[in-house]
C-alpha atoms as a PDB file:
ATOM      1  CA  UNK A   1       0.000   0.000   0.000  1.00  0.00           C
ATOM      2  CA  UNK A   2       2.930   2.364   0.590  1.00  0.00           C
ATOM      3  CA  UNK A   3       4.598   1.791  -2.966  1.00  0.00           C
ATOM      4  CA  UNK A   4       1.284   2.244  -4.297  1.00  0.00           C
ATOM      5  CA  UNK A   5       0.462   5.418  -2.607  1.00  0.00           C
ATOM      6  CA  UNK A   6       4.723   6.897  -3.125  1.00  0.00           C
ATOM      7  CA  UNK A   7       3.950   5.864  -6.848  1.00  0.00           C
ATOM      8  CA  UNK A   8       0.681   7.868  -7.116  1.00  0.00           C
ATOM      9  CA  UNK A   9       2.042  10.835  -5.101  1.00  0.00           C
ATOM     10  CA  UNK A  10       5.359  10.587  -7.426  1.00  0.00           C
ATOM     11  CA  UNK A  11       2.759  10.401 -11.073  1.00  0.00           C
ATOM     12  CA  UNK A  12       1.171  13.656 -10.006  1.00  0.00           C
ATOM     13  CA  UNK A  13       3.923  15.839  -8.788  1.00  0.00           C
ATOM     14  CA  UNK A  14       5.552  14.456 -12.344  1.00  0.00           C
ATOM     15  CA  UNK A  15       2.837  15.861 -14.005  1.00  0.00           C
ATOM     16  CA  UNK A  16       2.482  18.843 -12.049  1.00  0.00           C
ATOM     17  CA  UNK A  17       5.871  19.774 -12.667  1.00  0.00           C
ATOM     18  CA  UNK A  18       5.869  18.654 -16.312  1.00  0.00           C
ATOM     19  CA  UNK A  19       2.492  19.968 -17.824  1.00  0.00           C
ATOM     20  CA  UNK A  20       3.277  23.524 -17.667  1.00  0.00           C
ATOM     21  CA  UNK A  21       6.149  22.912 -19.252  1.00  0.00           C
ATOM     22  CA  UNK A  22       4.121  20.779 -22.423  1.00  0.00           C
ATOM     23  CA  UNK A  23       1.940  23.346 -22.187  1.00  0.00           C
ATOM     24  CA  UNK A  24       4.369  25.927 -23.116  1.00  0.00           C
ATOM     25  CA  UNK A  25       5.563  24.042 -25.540  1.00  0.00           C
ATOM     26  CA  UNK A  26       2.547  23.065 -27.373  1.00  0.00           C
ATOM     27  CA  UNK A  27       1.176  27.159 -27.728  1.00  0.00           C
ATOM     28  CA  UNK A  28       5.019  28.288 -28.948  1.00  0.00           C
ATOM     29  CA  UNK A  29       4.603  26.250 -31.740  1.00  0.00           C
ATOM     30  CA  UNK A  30       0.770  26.860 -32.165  1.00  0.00           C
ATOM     31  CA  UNK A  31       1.681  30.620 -32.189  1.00  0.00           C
ATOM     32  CA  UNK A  32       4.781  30.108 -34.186  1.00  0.00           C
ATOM     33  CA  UNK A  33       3.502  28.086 -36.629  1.00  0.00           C
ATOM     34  CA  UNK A  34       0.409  31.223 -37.031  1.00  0.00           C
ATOM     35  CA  UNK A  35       2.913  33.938 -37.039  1.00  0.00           C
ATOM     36  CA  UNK A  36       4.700  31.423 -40.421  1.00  0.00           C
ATOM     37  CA  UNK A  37       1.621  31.221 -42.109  1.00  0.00           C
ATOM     38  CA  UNK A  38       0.487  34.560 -41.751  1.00  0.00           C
ATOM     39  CA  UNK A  39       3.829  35.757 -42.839  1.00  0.00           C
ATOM     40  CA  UNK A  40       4.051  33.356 -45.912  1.00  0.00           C
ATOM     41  CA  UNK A  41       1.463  35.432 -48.297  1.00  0.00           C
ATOM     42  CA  UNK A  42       3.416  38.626 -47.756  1.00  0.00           C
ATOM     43  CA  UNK A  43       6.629  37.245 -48.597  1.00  0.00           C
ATOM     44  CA  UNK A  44       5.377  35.284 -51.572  1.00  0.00           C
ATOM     45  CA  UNK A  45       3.649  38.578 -52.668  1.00  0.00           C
ATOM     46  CA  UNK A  46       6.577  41.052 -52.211  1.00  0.00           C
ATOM     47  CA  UNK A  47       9.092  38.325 -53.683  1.00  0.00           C
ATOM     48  CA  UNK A  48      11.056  38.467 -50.106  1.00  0.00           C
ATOM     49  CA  UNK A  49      12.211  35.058 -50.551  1.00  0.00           C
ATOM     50  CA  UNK A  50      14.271  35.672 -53.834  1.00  0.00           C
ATOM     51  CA  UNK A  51      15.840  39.207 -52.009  1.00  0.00           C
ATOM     52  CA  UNK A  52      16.905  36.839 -48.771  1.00  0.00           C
ATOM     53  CA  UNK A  53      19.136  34.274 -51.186  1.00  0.00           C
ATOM     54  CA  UNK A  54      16.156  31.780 -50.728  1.00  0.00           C
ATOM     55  CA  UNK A  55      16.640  31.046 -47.065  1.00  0.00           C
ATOM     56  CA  UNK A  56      13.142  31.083 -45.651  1.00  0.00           C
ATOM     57  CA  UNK A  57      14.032  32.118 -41.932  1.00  0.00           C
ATOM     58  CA  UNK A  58      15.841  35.273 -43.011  1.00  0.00           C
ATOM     59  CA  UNK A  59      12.913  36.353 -45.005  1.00  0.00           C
ATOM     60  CA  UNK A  60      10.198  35.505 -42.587  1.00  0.00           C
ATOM     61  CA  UNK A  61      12.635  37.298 -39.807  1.00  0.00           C
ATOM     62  CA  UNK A  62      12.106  40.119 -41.977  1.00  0.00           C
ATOM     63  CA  UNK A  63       9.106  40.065 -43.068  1.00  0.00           C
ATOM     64  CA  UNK A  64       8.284  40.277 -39.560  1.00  0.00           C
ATOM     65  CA  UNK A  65      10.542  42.972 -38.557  1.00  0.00           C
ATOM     66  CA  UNK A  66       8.407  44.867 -41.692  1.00  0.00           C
ATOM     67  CA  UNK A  67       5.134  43.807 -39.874  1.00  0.00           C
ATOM     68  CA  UNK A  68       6.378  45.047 -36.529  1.00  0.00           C
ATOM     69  CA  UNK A  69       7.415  48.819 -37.802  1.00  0.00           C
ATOM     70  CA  UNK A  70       3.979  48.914 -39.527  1.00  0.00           C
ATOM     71  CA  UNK A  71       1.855  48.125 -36.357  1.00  0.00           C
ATOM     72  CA  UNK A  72       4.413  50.229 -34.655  1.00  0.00           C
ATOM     73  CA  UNK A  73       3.603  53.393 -37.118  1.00  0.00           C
ATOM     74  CA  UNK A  74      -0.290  52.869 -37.349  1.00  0.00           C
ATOM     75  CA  UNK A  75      -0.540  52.768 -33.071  1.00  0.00           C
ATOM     76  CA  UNK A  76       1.419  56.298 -33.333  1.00  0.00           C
ATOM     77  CA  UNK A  77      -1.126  57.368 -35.924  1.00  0.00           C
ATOM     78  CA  UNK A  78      -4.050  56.048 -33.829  1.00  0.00           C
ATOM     79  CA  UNK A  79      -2.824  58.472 -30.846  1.00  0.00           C
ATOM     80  CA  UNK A  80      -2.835  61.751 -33.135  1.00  0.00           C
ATOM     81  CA  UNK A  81      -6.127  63.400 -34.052  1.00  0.00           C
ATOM     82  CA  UNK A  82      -6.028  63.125 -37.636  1.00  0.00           C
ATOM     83  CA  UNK A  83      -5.257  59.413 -37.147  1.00  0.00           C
ATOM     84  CA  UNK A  84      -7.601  59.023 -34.174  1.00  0.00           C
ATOM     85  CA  UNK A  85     -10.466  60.092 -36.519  1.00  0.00           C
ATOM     86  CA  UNK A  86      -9.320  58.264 -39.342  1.00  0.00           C
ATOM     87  CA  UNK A  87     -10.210  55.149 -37.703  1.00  0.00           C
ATOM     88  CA  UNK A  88     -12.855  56.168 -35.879  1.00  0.00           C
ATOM     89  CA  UNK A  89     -14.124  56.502 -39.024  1.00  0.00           C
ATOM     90  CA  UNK A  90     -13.497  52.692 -40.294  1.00  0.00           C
ATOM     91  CA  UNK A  91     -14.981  51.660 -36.916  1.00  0.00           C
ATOM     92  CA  UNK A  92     -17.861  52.839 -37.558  1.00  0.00           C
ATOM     93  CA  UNK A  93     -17.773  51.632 -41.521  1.00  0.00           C
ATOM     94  CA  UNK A  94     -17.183  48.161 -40.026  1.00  0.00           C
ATOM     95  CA  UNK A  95     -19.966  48.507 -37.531  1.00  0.00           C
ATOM     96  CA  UNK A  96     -22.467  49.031 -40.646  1.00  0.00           C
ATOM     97  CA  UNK A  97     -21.890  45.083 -41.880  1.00  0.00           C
ATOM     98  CA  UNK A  98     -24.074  42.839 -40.014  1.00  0.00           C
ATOM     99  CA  UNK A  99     -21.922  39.419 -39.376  1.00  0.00           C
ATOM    100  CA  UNK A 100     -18.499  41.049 -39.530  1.00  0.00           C
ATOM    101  CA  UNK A 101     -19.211  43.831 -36.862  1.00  0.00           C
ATOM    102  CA  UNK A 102     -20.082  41.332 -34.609  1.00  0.00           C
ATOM    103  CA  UNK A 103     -16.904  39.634 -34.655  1.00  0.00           C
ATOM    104  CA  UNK A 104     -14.471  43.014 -35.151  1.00  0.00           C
ATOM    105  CA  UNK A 105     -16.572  44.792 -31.885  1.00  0.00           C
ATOM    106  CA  UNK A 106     -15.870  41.573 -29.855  1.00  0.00           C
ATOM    107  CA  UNK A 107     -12.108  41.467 -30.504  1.00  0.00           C
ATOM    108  CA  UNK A 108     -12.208  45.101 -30.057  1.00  0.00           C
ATOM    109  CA  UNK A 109     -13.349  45.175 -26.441  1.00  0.00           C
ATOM    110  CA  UNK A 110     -11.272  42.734 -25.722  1.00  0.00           C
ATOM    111  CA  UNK A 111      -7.850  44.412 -27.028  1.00  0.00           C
ATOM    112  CA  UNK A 112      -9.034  47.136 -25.704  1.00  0.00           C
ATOM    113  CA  UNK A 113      -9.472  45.522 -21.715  1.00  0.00           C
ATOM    114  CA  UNK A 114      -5.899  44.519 -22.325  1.00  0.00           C
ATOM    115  CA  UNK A 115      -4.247  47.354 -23.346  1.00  0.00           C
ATOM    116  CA  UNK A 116      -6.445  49.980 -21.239  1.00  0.00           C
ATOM    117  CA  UNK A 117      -4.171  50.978 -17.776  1.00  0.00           C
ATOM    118  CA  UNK A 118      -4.660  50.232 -14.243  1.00  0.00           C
ATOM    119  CA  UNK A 119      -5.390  53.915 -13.933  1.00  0.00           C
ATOM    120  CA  UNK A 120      -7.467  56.497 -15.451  1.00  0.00           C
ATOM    121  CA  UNK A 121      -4.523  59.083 -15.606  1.00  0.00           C
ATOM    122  CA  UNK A 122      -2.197  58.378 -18.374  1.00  0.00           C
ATOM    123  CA  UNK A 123       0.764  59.833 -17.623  1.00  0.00           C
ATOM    124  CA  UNK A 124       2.700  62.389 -15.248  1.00  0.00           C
ATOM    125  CA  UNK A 125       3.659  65.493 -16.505  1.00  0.00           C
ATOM    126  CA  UNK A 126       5.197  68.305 -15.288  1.00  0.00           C
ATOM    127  CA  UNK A 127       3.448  71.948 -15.892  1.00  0.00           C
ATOM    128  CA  UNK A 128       4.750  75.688 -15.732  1.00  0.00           C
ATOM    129  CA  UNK A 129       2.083  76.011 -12.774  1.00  0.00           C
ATOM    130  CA  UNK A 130       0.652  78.336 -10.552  1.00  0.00           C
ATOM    131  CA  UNK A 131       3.617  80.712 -12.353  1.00  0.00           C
ATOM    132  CA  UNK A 132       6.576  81.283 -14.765  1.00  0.00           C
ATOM    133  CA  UNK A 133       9.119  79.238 -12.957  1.00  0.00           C
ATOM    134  CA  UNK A 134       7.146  76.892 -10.743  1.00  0.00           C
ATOM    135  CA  UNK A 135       6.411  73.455 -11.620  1.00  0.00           C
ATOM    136  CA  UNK A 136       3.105  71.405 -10.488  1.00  0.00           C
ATOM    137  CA  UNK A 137       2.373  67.634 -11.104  1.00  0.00           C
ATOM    138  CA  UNK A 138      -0.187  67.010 -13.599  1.00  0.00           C
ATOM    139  CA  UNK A 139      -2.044  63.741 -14.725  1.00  0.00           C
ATOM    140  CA  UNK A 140      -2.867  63.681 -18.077  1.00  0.00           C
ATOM    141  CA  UNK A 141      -6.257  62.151 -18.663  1.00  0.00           C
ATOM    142  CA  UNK A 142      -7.038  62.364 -22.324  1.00  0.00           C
ATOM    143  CA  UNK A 143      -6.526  64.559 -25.116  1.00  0.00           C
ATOM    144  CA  UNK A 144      -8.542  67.653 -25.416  1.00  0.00           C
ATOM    145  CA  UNK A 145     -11.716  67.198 -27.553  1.00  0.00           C
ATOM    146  CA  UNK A 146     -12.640  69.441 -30.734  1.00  0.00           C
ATOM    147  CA  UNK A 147     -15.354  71.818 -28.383  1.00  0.00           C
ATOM    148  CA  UNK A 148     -12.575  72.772 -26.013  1.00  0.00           C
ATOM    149  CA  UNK A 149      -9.609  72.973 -27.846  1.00  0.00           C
ATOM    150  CA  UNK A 150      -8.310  76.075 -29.455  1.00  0.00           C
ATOM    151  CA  UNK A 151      -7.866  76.089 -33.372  1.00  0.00           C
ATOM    152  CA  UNK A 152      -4.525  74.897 -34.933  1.00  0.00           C
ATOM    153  CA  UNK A 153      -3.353  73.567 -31.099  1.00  0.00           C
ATOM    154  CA  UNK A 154      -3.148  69.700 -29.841  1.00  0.00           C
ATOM    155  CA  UNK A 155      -4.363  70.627 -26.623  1.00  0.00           C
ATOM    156  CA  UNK A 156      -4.727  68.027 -23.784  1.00  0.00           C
ATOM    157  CA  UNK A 157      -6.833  67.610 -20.313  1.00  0.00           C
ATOM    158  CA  UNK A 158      -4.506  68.067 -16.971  1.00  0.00           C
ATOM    159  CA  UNK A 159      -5.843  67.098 -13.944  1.00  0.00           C
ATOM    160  CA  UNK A 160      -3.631  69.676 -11.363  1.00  0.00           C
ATOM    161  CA  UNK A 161      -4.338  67.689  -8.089  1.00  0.00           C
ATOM    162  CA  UNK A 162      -4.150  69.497  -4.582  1.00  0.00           C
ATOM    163  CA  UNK A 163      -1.912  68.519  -1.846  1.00  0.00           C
ATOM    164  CA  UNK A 164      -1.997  66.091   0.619  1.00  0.00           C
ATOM    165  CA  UNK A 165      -5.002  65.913  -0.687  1.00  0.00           C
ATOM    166  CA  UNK A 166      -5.306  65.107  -4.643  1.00  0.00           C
ATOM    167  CA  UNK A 167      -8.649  64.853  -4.961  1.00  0.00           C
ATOM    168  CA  UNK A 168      -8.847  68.458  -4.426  1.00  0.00           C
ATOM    169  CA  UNK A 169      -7.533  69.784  -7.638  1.00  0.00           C
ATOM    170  CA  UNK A 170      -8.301  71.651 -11.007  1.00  0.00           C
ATOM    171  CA  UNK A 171      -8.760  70.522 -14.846  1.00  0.00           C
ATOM    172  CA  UNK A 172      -6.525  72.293 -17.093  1.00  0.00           C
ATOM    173  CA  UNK A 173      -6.149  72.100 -20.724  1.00  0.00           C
ATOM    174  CA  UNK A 174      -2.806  72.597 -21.657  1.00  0.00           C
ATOM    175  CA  UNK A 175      -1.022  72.942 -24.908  1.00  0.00           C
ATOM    176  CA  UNK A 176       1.063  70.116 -25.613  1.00  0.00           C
ATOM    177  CA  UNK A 177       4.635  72.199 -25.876  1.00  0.00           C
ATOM    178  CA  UNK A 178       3.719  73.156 -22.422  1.00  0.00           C
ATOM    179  CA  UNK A 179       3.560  69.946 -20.993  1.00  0.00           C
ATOM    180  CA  UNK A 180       6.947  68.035 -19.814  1.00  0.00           C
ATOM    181  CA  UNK A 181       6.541  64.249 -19.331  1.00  0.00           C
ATOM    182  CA  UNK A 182       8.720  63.287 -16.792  1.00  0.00           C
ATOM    183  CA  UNK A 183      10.053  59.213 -15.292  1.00  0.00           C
ATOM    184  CA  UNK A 184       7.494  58.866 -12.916  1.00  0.00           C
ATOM    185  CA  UNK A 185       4.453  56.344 -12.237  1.00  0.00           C
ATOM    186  CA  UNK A 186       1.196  57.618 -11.124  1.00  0.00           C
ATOM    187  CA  UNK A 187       1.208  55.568  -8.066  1.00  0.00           C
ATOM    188  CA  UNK A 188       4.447  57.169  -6.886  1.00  0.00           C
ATOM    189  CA  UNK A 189       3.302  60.832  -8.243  1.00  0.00           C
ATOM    190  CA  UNK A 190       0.317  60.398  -5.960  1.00  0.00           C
ATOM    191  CA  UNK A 191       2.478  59.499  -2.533  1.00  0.00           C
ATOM    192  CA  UNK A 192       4.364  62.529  -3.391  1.00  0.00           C
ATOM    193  CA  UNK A 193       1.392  64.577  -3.354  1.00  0.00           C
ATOM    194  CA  UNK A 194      -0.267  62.878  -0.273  1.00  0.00           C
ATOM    195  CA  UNK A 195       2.885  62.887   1.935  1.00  0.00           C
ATOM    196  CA  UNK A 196       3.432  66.436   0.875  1.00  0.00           C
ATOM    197  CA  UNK A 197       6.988  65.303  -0.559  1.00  0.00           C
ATOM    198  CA  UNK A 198       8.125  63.117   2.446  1.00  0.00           C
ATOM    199  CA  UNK A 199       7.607  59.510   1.206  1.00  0.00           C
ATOM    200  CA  UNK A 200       8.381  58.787  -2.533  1.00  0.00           C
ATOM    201  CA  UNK A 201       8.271  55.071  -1.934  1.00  0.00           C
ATOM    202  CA  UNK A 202       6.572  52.332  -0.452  1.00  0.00           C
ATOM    203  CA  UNK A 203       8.936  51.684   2.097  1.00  0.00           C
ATOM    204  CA  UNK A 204       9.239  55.321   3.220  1.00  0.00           C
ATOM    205  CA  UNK A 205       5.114  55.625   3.140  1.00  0.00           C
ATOM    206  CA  UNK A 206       5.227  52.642   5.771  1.00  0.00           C
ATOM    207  CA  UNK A 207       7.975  54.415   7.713  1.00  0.00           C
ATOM    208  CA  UNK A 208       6.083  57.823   7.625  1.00  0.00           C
ATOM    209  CA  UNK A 209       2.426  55.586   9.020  1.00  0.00           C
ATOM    210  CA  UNK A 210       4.783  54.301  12.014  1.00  0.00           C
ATOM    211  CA  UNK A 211       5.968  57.426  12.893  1.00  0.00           C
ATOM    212  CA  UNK A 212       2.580  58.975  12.956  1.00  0.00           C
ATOM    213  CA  UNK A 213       1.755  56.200  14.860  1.00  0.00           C
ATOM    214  CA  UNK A 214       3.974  56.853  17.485  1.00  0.00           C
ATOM    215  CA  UNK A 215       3.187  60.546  17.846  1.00  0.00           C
ATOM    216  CA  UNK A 216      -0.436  59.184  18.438  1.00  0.00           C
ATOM    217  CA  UNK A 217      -1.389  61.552  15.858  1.00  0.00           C
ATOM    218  CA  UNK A 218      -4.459  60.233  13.353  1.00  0.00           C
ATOM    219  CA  UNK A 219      -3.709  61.375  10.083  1.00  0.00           C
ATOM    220  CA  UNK A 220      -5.394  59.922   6.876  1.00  0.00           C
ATOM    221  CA  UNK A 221      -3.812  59.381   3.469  1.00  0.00           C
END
C-alpha cells in the first residue's frame, strides 16, 4: 500500500511539474507556426524570398521585422487626431456590416481591456504652474476634444491635483509644448502629493504611518 500510494504521489507531482512545461511548448509552436503562415502570403507577394538568397528564416525574420514597424507606425497614428479620426471613421464603416461587426466589436473590447491601464490618468507630466518658474504635477487624462480645444493647437486635459489631498484639484487644458513628461508612475506621483513630498516610496510611506503612529497623531492618506 505504501509503494502504491509513493507511486501515485510521485505520477502527479511528475505531471504537475511537467504539464506547464508541455503546455508551453505546445502554444510556442501553435503561435509560431500562425505567425509562419500569416507571414508566408506577404513574402510570396513582395518576392522576399528571392531578395533573402532563398533562405526562408531570413525572409520571414524580416518580413516580420516589416510587420512590426507597420503596427508600430499605425498605433502612433491612432494616438494623433487626424489618425484618431481616421479610424474612428473605419470603426464605424465596419460597424455598418451585419456578421463582420459582430466579430471586429468583440475582438475590439477585448484588445481594448488589455491594453487599457490600471489607472485612469495616463501619464505624469510636469506643468509651468501656478507661475513662470514653478512646476506642479499634472495627470494627463485624455486629449482635449474638438469643443474645447483652441484652433490649430493639440491641446490636452490636466488634472492639477491638490496637496496632501489630490482629490482636491483643477482641470486644465494645456497645450502640448507646455507639458513636460517626466520618469514617474502615477502611483508614486500620488504618494508625493499625499505625503506632501516626504515619502516617494513604499517603504518610506510605511515608515512615515509608524511614525505617525507613534506621535499618536491620526492622520489619513
Amino acid at each position: 500500500m505504501g509503494v502504491t500510494r509513493t507511486i501515485r504521489t510521485s505520477l502527479i507531482a511528475g505531471i504537475a511539474l511537467i504539464a506547464p512545461l508541455v503546455v508551453t511548448v505546445i502554444a510556442f509552436q501553435f503561435v509560431f507556426g500562425w505567425i509562419r503562415g500569416f507571414l508566408a502570403p506577404l513574402i510570396e507577394g513582395t518576392g522576399l524570398r528571392s531578395l533573402t538568397g532563398n533562405i526562408d528564416i531570413i525572409a520571414e525574420v524580416v518580413a516580420l521585422a516589416f510587420l512590426v514597424v507597420v503596427i508600430a507606425i499605425l498605433g502612433y497614428l491612432a494616438q494623433r487626431r487626424a489618425g484618431a479620426y481616421v479610424f474612428g471613421v473605419v470603426d464605424r464603416l465596419i460597424g455598418l456590416v451585419p456578421i463582420l461587426s459582430v466579430v471586429y466589436n468583440g475582438v475590439r473590447q477585448v484588445s481594448d481591456a488589455l491594453t487599457r491601464q490600471e489607472s485612469r490618468f495616463e501619464s505624469v507630466v510636469l506643468v509651468e504652474y501656478p507661475r513662470v518658474g514653478v512646476y506642479s504635477f499634472g495627470f494627463v487624462t485624455a486629449e482635449t476634444s474638438d469643443a474645447a480645444s483652441p484652433p490649430d493647437e493639440e491641446t490636452y486635459n490636466v488634472y492639477m491635483p491638490g496637496s496632501p489631498n489630490p482629490t482636491q484639484g483643477r482641470l486644465l487644458f494645456v497645450p502640448e509644448r507646455e507639458l513636460y513628461p517626466v520618469d514617474l508612475t502615477v502611483s508614486r506621483a500620488l504618494r508625493l502629493l499625499v505625503t506632501t513630498g516626504i515619502a516617494e516610496n513604499q517603504a518610506e510611506m510605511e515608515r512615515l504611518h509608524e511614525e505617525v503612529a507613534d506621535e499618536d497623531v491620526e492622520i489619513r492618506f
